[in-house]
N, C-alpha and C. Protein backbone atom coordinates (compact mmCIF):
# COMPACT_ATOMS: atom_id res chain seq x y z
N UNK A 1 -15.35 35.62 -5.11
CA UNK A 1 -14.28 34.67 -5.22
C UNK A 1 -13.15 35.26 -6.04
N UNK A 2 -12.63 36.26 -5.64
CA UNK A 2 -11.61 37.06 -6.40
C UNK A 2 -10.27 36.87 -5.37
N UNK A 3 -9.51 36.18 -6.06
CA UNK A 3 -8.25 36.05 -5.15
C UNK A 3 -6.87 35.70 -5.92
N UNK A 4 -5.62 35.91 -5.67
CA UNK A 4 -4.53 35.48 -6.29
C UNK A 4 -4.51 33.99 -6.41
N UNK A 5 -3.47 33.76 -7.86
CA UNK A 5 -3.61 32.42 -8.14
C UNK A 5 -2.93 31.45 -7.26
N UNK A 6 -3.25 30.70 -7.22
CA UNK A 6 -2.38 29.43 -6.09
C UNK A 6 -0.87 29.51 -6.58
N UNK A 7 0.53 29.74 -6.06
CA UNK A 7 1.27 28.73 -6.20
C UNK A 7 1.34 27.50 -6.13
N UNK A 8 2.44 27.42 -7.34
CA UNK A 8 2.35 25.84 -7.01
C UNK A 8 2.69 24.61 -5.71
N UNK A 9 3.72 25.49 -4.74
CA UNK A 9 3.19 24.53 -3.68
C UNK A 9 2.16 24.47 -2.63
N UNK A 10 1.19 25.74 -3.32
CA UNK A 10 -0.25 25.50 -2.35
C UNK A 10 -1.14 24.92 -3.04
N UNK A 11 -1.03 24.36 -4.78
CA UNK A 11 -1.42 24.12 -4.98
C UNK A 11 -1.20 22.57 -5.26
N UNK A 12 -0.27 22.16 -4.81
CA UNK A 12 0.40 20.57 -4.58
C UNK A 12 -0.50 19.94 -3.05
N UNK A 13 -0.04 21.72 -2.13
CA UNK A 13 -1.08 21.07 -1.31
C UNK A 13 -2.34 20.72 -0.88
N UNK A 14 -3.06 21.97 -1.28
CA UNK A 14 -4.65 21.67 -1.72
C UNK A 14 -4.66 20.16 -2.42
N UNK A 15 -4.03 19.78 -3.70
CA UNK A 15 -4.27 18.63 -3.96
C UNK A 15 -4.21 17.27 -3.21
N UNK A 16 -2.99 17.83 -2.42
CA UNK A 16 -2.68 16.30 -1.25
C UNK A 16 -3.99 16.25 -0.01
N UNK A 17 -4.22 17.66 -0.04
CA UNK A 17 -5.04 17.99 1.55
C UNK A 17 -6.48 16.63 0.85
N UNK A 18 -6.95 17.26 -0.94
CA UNK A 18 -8.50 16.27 -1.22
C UNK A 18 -8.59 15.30 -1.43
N UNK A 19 -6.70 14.63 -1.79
CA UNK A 19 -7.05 12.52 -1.95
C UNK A 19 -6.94 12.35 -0.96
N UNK A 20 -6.82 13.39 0.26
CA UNK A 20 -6.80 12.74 2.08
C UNK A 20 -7.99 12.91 2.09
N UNK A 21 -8.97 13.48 1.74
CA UNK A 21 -10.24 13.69 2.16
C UNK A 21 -10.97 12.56 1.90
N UNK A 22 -10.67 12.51 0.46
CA UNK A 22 -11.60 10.76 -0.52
C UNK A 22 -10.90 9.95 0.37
N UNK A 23 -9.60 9.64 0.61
CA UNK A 23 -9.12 8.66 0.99
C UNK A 23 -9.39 7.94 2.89
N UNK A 24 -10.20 9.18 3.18
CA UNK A 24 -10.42 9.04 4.60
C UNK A 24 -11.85 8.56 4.86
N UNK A 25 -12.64 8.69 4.05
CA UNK A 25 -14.13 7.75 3.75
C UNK A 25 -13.98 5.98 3.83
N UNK A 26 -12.94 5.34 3.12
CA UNK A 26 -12.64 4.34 2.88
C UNK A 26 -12.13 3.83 4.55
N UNK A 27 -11.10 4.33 4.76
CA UNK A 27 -10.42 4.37 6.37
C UNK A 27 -11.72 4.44 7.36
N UNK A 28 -12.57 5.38 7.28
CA UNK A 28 -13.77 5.47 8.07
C UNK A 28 -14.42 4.42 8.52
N UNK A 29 -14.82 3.76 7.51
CA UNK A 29 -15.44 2.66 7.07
C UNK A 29 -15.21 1.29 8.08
N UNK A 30 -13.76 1.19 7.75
CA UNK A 30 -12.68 0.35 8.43
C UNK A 30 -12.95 0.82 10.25
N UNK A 31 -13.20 1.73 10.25
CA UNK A 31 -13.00 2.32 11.99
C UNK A 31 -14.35 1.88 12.69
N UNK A 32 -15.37 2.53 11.80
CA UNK A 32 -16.69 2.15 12.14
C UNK A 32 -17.31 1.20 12.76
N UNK A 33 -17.18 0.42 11.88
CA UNK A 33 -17.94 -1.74 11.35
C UNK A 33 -17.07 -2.08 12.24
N UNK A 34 -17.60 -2.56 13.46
CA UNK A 34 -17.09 -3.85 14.52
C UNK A 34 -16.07 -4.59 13.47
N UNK A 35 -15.07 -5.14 14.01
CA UNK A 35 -14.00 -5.79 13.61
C UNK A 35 -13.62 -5.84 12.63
N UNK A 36 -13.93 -4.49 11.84
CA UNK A 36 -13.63 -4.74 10.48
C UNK A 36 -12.09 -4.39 9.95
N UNK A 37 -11.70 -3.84 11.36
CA UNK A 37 -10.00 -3.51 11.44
C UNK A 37 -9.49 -4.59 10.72
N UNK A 38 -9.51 -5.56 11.98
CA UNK A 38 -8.98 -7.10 11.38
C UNK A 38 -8.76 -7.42 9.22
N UNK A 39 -9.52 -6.81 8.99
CA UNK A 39 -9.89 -6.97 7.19
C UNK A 39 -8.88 -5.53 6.95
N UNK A 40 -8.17 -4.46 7.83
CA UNK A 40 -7.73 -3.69 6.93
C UNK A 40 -6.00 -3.89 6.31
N UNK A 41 -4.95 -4.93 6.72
CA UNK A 41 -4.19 -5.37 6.12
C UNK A 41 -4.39 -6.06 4.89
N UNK A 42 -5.55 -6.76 4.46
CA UNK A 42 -5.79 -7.09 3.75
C UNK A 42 -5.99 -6.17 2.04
N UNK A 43 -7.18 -5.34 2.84
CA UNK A 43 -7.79 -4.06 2.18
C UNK A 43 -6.25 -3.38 1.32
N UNK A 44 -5.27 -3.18 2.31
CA UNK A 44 -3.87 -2.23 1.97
C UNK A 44 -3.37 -3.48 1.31
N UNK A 45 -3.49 -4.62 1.34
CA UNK A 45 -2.61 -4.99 0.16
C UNK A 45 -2.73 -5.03 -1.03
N UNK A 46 -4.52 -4.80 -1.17
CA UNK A 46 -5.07 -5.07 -2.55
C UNK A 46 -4.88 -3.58 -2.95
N UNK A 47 -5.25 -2.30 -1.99
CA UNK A 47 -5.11 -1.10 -2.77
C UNK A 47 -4.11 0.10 -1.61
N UNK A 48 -2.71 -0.18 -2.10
CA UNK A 48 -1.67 0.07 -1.46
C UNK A 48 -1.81 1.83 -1.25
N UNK A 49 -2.47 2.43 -1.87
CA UNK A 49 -2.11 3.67 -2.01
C UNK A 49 -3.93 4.52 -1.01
N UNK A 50 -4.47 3.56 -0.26
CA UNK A 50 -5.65 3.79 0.64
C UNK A 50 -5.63 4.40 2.00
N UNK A 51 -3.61 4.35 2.19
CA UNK A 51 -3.71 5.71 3.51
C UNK A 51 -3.59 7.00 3.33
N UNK A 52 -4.00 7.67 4.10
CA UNK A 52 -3.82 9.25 4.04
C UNK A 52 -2.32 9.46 3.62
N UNK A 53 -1.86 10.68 3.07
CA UNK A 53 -0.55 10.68 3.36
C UNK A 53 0.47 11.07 4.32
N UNK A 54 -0.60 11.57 5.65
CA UNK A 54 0.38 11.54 6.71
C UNK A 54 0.34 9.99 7.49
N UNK A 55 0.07 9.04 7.06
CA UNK A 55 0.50 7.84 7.33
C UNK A 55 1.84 7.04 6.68
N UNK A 56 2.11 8.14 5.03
CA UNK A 56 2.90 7.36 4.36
C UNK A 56 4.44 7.25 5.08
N UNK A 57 4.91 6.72 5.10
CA UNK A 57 6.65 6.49 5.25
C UNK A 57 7.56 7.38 4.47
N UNK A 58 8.01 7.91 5.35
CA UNK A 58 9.22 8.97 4.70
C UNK A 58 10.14 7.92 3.81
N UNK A 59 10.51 6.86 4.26
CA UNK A 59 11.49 6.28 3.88
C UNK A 59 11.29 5.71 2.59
N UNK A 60 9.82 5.14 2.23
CA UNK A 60 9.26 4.61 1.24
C UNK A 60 9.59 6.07 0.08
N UNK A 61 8.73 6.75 0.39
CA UNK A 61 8.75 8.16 -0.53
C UNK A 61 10.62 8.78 -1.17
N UNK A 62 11.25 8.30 0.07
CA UNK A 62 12.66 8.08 -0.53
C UNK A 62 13.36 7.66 -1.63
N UNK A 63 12.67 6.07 -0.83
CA UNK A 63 12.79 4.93 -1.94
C UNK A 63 12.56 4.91 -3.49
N UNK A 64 11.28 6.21 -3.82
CA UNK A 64 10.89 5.55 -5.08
C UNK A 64 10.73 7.22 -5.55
N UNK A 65 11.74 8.25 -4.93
CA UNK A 65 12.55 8.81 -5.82
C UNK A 65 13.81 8.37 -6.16
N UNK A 66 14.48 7.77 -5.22
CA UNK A 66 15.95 7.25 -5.70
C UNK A 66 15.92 6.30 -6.99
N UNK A 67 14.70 5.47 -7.07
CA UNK A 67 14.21 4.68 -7.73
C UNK A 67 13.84 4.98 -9.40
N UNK A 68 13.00 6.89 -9.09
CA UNK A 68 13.25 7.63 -10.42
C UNK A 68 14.20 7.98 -10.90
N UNK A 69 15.02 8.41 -10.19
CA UNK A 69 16.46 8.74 -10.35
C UNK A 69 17.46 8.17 -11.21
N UNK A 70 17.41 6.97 -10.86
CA UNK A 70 18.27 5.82 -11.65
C UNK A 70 17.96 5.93 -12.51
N UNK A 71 16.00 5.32 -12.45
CA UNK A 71 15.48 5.59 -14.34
C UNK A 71 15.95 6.66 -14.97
N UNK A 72 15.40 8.15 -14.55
CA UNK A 72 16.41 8.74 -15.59
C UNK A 72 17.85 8.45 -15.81
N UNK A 73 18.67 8.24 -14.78
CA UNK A 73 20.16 8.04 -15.58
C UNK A 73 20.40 6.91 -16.67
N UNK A 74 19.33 6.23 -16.16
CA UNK A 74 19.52 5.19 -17.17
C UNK A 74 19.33 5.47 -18.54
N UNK A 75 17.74 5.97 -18.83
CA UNK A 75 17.45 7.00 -20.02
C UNK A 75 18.25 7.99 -20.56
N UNK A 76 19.34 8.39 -19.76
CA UNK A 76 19.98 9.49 -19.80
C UNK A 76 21.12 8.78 -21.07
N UNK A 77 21.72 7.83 -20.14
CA UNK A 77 22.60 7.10 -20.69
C UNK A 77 22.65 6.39 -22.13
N UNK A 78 21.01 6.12 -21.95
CA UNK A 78 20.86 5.65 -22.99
C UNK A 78 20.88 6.66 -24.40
N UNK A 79 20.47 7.43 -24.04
CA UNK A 79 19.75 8.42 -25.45
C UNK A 79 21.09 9.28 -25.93
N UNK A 80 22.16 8.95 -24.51
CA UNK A 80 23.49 9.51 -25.41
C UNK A 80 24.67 8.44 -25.72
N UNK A 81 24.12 7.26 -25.58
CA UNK A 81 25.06 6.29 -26.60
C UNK A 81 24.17 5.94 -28.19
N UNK A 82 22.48 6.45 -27.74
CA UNK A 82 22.20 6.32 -29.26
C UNK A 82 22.70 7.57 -30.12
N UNK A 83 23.23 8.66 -29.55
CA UNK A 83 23.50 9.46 -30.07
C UNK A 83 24.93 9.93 -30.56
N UNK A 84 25.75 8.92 -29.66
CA UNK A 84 27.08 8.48 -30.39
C UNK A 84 27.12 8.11 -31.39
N UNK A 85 26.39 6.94 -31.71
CA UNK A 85 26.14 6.13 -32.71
C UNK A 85 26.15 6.67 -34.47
């Protein structure tokens, strides 16, 4: 097992590739059990973050960087009017 170290975006992806792995047991489950589809809107509302991530929405993932974004400016803003002060 002698090999170069991961970069970090193989190593972002290895990480995304194994909560798809855990996260696809749960989904399984759902596919399996006669009608248990019917119960999986439910399932996603209680634990929002239970699809793979090639199910997630580009647009969502948008959303809630634009969403960080602000926060920092906001923080930004803030820490240099306390620093006017």
């Amino acid at each position: 097992l002698r090999g170069s170290n991961l970069s970090r975006r193989e190593r972002k992806q290895l990480l995304r590739t194994v909560t798809d792995v855990f996260r696809l047991v749960p989904m399984s489950i759902f596919v399996l059990v006669p009608f248990m589809e019917f119960a999986l809107p439910l399932a996603l509302k209680i634990f929002p973050n239970m699809l793979p991530s090639t199910f997630q929405d580009s647009l969502k993932e948008e959303e809630k960087m634009k969403g960080e974004l602000q926060m920092r400016i906001s923080m930004a803003g803030f820490f240099q009017d306390t620093l006017t002060e």
